[in-house]
Protein backbone atom coordinates (compact mmCIF):
# COMPACT_ATOMS: atom_id res chain seq x y z
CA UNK A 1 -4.48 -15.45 -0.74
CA UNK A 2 -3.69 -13.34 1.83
CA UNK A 3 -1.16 -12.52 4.45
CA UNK A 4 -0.40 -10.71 7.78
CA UNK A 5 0.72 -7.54 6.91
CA UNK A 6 4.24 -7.78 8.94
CA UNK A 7 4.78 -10.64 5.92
CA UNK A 8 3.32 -8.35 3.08
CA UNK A 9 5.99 -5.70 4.39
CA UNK A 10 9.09 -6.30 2.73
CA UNK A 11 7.89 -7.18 -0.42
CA UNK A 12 6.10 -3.68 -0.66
CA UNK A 13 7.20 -1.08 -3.06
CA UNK A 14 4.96 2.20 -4.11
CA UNK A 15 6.09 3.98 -7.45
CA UNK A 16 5.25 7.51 -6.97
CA UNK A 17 5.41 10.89 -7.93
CA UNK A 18 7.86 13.49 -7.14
CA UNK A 19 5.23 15.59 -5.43
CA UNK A 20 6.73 16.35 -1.79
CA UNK A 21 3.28 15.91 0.16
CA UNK A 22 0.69 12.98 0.71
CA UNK A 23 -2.36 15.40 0.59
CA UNK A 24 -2.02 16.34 -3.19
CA UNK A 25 -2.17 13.49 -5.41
CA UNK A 26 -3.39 9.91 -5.75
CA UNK A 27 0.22 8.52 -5.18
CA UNK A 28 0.31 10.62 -1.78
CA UNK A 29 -3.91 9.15 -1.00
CA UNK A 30 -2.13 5.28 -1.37
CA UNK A 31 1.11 6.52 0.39
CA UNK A 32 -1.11 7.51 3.23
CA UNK A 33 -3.23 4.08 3.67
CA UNK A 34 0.11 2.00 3.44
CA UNK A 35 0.72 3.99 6.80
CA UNK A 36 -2.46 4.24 8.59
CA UNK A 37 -2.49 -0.18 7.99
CA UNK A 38 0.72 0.17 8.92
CA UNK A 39 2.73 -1.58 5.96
CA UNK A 40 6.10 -1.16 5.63
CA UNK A 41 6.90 -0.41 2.41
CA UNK A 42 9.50 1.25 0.13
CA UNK A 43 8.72 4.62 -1.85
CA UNK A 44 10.63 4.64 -5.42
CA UNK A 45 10.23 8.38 -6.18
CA UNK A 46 9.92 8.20 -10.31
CA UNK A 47 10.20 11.26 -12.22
CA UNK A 48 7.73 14.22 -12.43
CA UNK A 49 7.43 13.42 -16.55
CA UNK A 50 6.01 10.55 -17.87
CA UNK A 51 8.20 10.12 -20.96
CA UNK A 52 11.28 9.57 -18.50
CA UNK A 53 9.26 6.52 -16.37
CA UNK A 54 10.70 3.62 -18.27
CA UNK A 55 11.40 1.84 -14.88
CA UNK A 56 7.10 2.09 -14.46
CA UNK A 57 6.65 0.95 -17.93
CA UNK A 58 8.79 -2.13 -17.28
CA UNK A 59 6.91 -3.14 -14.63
CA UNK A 60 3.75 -2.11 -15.28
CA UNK A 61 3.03 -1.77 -18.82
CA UNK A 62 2.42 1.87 -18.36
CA UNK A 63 3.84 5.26 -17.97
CA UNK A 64 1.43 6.31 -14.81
CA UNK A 65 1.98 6.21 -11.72
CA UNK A 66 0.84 5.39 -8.57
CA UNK A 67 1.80 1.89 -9.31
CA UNK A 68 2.27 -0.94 -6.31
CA UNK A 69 4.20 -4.17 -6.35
CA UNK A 70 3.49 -6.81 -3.38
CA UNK A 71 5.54 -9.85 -4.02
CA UNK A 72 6.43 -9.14 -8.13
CA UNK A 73 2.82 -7.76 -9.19
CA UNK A 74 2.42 -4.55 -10.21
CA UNK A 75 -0.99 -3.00 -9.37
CA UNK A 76 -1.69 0.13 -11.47
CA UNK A 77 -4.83 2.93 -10.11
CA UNK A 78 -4.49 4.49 -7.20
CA UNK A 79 -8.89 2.70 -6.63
CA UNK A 80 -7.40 -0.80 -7.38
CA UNK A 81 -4.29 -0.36 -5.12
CA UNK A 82 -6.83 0.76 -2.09
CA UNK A 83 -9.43 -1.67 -2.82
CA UNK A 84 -6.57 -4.70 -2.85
CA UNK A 85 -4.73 -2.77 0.43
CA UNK A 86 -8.45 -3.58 1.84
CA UNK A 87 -8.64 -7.41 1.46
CA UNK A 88 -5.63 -7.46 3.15
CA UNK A 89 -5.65 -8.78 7.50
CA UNK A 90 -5.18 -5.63 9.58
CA UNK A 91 -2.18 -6.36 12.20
CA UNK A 92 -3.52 -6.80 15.68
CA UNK A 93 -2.95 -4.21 18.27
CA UNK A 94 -1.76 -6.34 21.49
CA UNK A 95 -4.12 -3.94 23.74
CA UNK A 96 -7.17 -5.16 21.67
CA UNK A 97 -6.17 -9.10 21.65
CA UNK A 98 -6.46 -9.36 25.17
CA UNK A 99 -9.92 -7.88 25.48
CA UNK A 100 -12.82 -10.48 25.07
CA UNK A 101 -16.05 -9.17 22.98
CA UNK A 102 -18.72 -7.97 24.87
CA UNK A 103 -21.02 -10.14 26.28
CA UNK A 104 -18.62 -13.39 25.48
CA UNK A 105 -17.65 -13.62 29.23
CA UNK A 106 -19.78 -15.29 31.89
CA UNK A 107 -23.05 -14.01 33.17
């Protein structure tokens, strides 16, 4: 089932590391495709050791993080996280809505 990605928004939280760039790491690889779809989201930094990620473990089953929760499910891998970001609906860009596809208008 999916949903516009305005709607997905607020129920959008990424568990991540404490590593300070997006270019590094597979939590930083999911951090940047919530962006470029441009989903809101909230970024619960969890600690650097995995012993001390109880609040991942209760969620998830699991000590590891990246780990993303849309609407109460927690989706572990940073591949299944991307691959379920992917069946959701891009939002529209108003500029391209008002264009008609080539060759649709009359001859």
């Amino acid at each position: 089932m999916s949903r516009p990605a305005e709607a997905m928004a607020s129920d959008v939280v990424l568990h991540r590391c404490p590593v300070p760039t997006d270019f590094l790491c597979p939590c930083g690889r999911v951090a940047r495709e919530l962006n470029r779809l441009g989903v809101a989201h909230t970024q619960v930094v969890e600690p650097l050791r995995r012993s001390k990620r109880d609040g991942v473990e209760e969620i998830s089953g699991q000590r590891v993080v990246p780990v993303l929760e849309i609407d109460g499910e927690a989706i572990c891998d940073s591949k299944r996280i991307l691959e379920r970001l992917a069946l959701e609906p891009q939002p529209e860009s108003g500029d391209q809505a008002d264009v008609p596809p080539a060759g649709s208008g009359p001859d």
